[in-house]
PDB file of N, CA and C in Angstrom:
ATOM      1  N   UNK A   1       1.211  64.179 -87.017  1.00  0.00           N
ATOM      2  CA  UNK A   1       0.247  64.301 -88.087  1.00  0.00           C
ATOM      3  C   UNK A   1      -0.588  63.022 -88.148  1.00  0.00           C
ATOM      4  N   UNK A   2      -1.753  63.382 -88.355  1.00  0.00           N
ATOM      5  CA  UNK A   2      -2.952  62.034 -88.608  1.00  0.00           C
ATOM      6  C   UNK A   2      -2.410  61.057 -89.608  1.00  0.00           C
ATOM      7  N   UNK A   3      -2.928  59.913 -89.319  1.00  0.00           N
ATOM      8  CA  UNK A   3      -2.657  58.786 -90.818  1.00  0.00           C
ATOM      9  C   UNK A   3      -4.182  58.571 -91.327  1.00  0.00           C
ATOM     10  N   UNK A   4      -4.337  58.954 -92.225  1.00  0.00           N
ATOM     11  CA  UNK A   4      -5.762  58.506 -93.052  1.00  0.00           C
ATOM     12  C   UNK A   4      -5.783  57.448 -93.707  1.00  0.00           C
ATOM     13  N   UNK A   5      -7.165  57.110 -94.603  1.00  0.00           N
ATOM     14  CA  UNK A   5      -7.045  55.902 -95.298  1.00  0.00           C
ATOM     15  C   UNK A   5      -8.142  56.570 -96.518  1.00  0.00           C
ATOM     16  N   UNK A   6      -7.529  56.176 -97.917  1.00  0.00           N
ATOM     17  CA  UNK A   6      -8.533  56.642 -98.909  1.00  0.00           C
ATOM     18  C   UNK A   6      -8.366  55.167 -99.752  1.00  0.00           C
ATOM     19  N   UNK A   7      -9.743  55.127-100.326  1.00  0.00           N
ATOM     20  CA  UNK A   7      -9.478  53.591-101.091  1.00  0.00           C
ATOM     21  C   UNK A   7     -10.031  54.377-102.848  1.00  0.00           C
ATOM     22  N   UNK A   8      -9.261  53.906-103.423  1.00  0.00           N
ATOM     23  CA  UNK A   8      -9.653  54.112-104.904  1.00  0.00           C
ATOM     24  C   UNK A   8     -11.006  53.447-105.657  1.00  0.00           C
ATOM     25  N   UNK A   9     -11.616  54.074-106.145  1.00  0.00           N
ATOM     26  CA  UNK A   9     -12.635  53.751-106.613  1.00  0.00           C
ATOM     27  C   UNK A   9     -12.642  52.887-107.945  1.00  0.00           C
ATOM     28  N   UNK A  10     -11.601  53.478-108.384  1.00  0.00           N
ATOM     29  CA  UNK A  10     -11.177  52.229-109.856  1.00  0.00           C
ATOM     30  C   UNK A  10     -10.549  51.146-109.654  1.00  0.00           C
ATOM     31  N   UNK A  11      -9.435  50.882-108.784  1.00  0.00           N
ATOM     32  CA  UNK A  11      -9.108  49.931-109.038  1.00  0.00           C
ATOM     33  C   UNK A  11      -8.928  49.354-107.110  1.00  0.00           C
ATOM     34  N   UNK A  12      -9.441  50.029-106.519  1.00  0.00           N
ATOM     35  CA  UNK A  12      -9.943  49.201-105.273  1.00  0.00           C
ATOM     36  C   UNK A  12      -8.728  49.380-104.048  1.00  0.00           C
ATOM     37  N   UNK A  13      -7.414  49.541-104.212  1.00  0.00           N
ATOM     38  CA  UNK A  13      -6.738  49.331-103.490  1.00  0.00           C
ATOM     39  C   UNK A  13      -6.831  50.193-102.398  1.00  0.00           C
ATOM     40  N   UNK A  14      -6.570  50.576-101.227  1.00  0.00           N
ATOM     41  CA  UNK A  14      -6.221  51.368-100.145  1.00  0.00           C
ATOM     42  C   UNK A  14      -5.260  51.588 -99.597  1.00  0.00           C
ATOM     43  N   UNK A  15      -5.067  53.248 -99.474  1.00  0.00           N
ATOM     44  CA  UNK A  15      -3.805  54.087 -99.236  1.00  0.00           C
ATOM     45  C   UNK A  15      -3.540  54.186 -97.761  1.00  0.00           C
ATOM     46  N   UNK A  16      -2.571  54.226 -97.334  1.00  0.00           N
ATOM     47  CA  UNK A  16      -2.477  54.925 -95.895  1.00  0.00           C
ATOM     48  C   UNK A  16      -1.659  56.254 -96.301  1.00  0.00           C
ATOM     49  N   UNK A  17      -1.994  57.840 -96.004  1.00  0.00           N
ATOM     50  CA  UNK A  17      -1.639  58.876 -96.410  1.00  0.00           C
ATOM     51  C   UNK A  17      -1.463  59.477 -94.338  1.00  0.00           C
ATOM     52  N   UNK A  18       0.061  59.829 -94.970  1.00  0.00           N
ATOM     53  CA  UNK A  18      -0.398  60.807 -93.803  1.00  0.00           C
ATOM     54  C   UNK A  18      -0.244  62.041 -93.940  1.00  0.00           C
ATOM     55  N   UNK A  19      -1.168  62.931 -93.345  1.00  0.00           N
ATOM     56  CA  UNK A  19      -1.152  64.322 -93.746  1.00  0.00           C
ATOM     57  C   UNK A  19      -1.606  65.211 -92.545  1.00  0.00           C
ATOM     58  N   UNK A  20      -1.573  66.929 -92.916  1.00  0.00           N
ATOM     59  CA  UNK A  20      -1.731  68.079 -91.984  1.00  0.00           C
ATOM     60  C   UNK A  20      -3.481  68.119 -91.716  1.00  0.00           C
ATOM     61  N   UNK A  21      -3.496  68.401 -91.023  1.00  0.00           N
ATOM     62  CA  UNK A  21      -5.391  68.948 -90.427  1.00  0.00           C
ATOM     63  C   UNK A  21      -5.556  69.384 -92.035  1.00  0.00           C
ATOM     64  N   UNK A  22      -4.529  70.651 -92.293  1.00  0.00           N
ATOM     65  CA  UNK A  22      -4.758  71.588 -93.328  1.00  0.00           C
ATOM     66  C   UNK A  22      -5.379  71.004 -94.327  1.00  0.00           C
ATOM     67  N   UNK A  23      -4.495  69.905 -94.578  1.00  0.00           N
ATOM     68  CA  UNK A  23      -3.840  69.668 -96.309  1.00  0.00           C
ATOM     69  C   UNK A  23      -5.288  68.985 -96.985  1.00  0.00           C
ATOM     70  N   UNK A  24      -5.856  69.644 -97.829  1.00  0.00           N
ATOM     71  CA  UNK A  24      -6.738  68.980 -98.819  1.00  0.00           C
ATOM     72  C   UNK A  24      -6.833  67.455 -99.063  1.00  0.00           C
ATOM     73  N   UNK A  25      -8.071  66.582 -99.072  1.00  0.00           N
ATOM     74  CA  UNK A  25      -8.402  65.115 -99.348  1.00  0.00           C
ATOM     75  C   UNK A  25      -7.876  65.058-100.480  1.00  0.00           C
ATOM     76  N   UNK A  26      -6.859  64.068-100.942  1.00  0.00           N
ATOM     77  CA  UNK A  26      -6.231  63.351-101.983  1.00  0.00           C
ATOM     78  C   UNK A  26      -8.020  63.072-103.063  1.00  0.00           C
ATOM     79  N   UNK A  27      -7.095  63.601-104.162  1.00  0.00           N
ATOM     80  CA  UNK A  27      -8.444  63.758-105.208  1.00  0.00           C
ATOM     81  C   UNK A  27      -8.410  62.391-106.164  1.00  0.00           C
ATOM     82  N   UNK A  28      -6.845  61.785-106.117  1.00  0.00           N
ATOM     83  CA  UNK A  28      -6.778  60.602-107.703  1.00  0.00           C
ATOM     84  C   UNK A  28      -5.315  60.077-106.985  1.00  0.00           C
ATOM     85  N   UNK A  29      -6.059  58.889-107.172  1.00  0.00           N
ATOM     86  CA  UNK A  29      -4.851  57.339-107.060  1.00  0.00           C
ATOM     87  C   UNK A  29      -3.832  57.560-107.285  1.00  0.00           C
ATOM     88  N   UNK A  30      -2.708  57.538-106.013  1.00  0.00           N
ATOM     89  CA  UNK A  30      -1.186  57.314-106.949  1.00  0.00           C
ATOM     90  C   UNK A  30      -0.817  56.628-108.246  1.00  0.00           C
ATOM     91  N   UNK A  31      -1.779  55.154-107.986  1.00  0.00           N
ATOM     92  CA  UNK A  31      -1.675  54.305-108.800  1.00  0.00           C
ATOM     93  C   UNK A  31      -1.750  54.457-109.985  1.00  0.00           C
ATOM     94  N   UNK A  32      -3.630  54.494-110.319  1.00  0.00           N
ATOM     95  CA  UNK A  32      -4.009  54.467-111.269  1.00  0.00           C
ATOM     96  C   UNK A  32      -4.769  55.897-111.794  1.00  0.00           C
ATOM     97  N   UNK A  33      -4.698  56.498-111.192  1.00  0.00           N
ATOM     98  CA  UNK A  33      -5.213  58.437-111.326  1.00  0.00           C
ATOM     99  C   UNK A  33      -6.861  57.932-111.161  1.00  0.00           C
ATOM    100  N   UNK A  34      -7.239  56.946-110.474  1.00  0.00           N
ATOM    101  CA  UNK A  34      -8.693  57.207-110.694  1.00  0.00           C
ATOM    102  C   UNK A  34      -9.272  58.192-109.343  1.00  0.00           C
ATOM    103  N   UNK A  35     -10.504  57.814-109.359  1.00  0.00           N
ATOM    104  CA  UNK A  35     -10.974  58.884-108.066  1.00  0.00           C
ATOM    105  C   UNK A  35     -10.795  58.334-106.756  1.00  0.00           C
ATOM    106  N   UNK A  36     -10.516  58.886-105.915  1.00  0.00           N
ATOM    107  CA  UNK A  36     -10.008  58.390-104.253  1.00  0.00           C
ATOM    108  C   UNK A  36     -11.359  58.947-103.114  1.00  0.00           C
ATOM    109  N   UNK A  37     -11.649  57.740-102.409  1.00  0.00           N
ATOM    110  CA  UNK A  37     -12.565  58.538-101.358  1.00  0.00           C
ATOM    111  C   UNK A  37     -12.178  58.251-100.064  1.00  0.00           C
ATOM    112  N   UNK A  38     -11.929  58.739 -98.807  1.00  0.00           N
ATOM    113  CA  UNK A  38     -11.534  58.665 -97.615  1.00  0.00           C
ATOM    114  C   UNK A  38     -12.298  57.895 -97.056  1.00  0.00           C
ATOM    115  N   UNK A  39     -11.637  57.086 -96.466  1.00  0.00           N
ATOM    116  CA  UNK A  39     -12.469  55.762 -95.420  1.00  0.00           C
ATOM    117  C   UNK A  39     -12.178  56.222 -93.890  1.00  0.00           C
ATOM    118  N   UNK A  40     -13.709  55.698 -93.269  1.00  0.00           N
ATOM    119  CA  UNK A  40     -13.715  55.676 -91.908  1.00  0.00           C
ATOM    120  C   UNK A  40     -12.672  54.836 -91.428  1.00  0.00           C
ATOM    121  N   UNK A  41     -11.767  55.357 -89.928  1.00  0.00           N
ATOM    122  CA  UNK A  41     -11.211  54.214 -89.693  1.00  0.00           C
ATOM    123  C   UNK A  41     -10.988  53.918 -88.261  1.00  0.00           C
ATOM    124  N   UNK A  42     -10.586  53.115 -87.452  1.00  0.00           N
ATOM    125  CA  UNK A  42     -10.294  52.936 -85.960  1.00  0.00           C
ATOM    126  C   UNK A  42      -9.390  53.520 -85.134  1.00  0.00           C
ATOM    127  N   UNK A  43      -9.366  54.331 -84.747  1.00  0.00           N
ATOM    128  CA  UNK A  43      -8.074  55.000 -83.848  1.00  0.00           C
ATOM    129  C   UNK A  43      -7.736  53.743 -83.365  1.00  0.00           C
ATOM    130  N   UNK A  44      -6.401  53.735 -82.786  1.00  0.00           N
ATOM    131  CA  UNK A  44      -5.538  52.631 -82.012  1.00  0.00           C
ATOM    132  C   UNK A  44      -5.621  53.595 -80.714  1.00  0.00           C
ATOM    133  N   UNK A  45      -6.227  54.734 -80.206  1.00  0.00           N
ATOM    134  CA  UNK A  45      -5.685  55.214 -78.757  1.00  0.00           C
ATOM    135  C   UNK A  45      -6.933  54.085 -77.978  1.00  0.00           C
ATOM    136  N   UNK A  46      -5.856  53.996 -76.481  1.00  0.00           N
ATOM    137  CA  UNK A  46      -6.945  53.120 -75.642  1.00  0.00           C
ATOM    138  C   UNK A  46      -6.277  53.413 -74.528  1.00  0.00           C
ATOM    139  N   UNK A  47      -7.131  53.337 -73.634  1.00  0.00           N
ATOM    140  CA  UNK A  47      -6.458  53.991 -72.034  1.00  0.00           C
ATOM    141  C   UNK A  47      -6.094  52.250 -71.442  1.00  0.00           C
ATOM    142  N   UNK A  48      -5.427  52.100 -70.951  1.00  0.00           N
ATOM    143  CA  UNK A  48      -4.896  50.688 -70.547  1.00  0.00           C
ATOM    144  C   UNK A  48      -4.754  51.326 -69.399  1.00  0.00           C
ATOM    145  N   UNK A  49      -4.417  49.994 -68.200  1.00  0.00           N
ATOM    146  CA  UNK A  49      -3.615  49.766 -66.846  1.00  0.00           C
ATOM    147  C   UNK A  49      -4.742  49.968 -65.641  1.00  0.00           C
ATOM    148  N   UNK A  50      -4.777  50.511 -64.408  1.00  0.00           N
ATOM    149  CA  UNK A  50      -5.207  50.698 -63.282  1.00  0.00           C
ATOM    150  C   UNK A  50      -6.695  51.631 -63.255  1.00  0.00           C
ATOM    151  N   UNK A  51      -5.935  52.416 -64.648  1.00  0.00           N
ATOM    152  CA  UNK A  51      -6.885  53.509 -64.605  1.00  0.00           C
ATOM    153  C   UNK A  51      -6.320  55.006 -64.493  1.00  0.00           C
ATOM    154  N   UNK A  52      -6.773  55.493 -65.360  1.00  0.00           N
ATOM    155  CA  UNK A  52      -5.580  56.641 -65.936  1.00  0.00           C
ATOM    156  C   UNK A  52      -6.176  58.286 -64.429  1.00  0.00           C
ATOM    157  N   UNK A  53      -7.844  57.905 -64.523  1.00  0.00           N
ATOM    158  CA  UNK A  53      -8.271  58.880 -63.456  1.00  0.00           C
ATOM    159  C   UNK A  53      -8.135  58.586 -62.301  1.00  0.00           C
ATOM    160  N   UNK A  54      -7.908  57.408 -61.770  1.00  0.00           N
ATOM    161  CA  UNK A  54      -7.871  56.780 -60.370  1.00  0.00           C
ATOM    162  C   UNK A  54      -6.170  57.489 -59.984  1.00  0.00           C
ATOM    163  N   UNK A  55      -5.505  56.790 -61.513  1.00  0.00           N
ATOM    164  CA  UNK A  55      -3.599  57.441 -61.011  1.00  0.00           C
ATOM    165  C   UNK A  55      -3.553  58.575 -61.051  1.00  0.00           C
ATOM    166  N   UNK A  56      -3.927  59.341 -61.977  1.00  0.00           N
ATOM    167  CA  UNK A  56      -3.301  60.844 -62.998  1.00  0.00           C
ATOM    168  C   UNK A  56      -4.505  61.960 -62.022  1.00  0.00           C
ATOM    169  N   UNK A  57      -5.756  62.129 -62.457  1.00  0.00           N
ATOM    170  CA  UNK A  57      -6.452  62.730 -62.235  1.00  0.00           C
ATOM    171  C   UNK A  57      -7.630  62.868 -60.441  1.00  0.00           C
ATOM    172  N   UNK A  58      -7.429  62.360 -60.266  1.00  0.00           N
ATOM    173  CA  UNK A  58      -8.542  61.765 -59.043  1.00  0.00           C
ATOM    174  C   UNK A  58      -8.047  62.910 -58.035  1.00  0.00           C
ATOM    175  N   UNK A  59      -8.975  63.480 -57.016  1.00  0.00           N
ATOM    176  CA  UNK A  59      -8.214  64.263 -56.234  1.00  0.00           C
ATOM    177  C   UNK A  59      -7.916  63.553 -55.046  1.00  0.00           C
ATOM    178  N   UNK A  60      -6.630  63.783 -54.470  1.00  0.00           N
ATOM    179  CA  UNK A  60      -5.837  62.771 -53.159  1.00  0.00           C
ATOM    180  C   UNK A  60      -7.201  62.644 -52.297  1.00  0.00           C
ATOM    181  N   UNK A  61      -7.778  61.856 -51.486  1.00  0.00           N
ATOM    182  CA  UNK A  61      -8.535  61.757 -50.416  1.00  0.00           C
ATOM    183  C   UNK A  61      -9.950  60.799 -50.548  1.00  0.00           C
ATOM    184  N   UNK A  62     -10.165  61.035 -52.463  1.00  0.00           N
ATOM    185  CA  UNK A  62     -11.251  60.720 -52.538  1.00  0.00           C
ATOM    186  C   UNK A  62     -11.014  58.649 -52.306  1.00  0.00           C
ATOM    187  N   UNK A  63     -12.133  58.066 -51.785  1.00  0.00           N
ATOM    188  CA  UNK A  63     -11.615  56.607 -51.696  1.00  0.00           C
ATOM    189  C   UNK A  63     -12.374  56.005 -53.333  1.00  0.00           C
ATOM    190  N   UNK A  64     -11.556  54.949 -54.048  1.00  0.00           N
ATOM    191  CA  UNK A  64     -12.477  54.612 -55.479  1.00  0.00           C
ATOM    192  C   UNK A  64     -13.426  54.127 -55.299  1.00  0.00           C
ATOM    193  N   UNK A  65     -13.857  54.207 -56.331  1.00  0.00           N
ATOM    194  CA  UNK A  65     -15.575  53.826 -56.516  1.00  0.00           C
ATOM    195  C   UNK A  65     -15.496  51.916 -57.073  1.00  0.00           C
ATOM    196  N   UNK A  66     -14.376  51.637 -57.608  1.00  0.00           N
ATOM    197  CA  UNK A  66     -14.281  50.148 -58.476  1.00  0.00           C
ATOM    198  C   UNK A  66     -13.925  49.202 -57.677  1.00  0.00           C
ATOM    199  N   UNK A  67     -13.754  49.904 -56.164  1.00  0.00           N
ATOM    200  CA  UNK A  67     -13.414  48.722 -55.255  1.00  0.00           C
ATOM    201  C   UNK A  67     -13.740  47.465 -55.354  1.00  0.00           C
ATOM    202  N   UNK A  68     -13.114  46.553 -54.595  1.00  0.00           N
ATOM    203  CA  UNK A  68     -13.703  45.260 -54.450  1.00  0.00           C
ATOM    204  C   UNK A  68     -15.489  44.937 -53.538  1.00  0.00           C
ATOM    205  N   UNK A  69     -15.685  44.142 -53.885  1.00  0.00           N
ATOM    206  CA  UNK A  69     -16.639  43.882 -52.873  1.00  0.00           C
ATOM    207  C   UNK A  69     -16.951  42.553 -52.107  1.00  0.00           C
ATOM    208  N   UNK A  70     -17.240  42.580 -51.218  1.00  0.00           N
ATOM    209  CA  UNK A  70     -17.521  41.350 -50.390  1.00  0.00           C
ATOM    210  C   UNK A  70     -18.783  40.879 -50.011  1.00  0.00           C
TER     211      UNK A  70
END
């Protein structure tokens, strides 16, 4: 399930909620019951290492394109 972020409009703080695709935007602050609005935020996914299409995907034969050069 996704982790969202909603920050309260009354008294400022920010939630981390996690919830279903489904489940309705949180309407009022645990805190303070004021109004809550959902914040943009950064995924953490990142493709690291060699290269995920060069290992995983690439078809056998082809030679890479990121070679070195001389």
């Amino acid at each position: 399930m996704p982790l969202y972020e909603y920050q309260c409009e009354s008294c400022q703080k920010v939630h981390e909620i996690i919830q279903k695709f489904s489940d309705a935007p949180l309407a009022e602050c645990p805190d303070c019951n004021g109004p809550m609005s959902k914040l943009i935020s950064r995924s953490s996914f990142a493709l690291k290492g060699s290269g995920w299409y060069t290992t995983d995907y690439k078809p056998s034969g082809q030679k890479s394109e990121g070679g070195s050069k001389s």
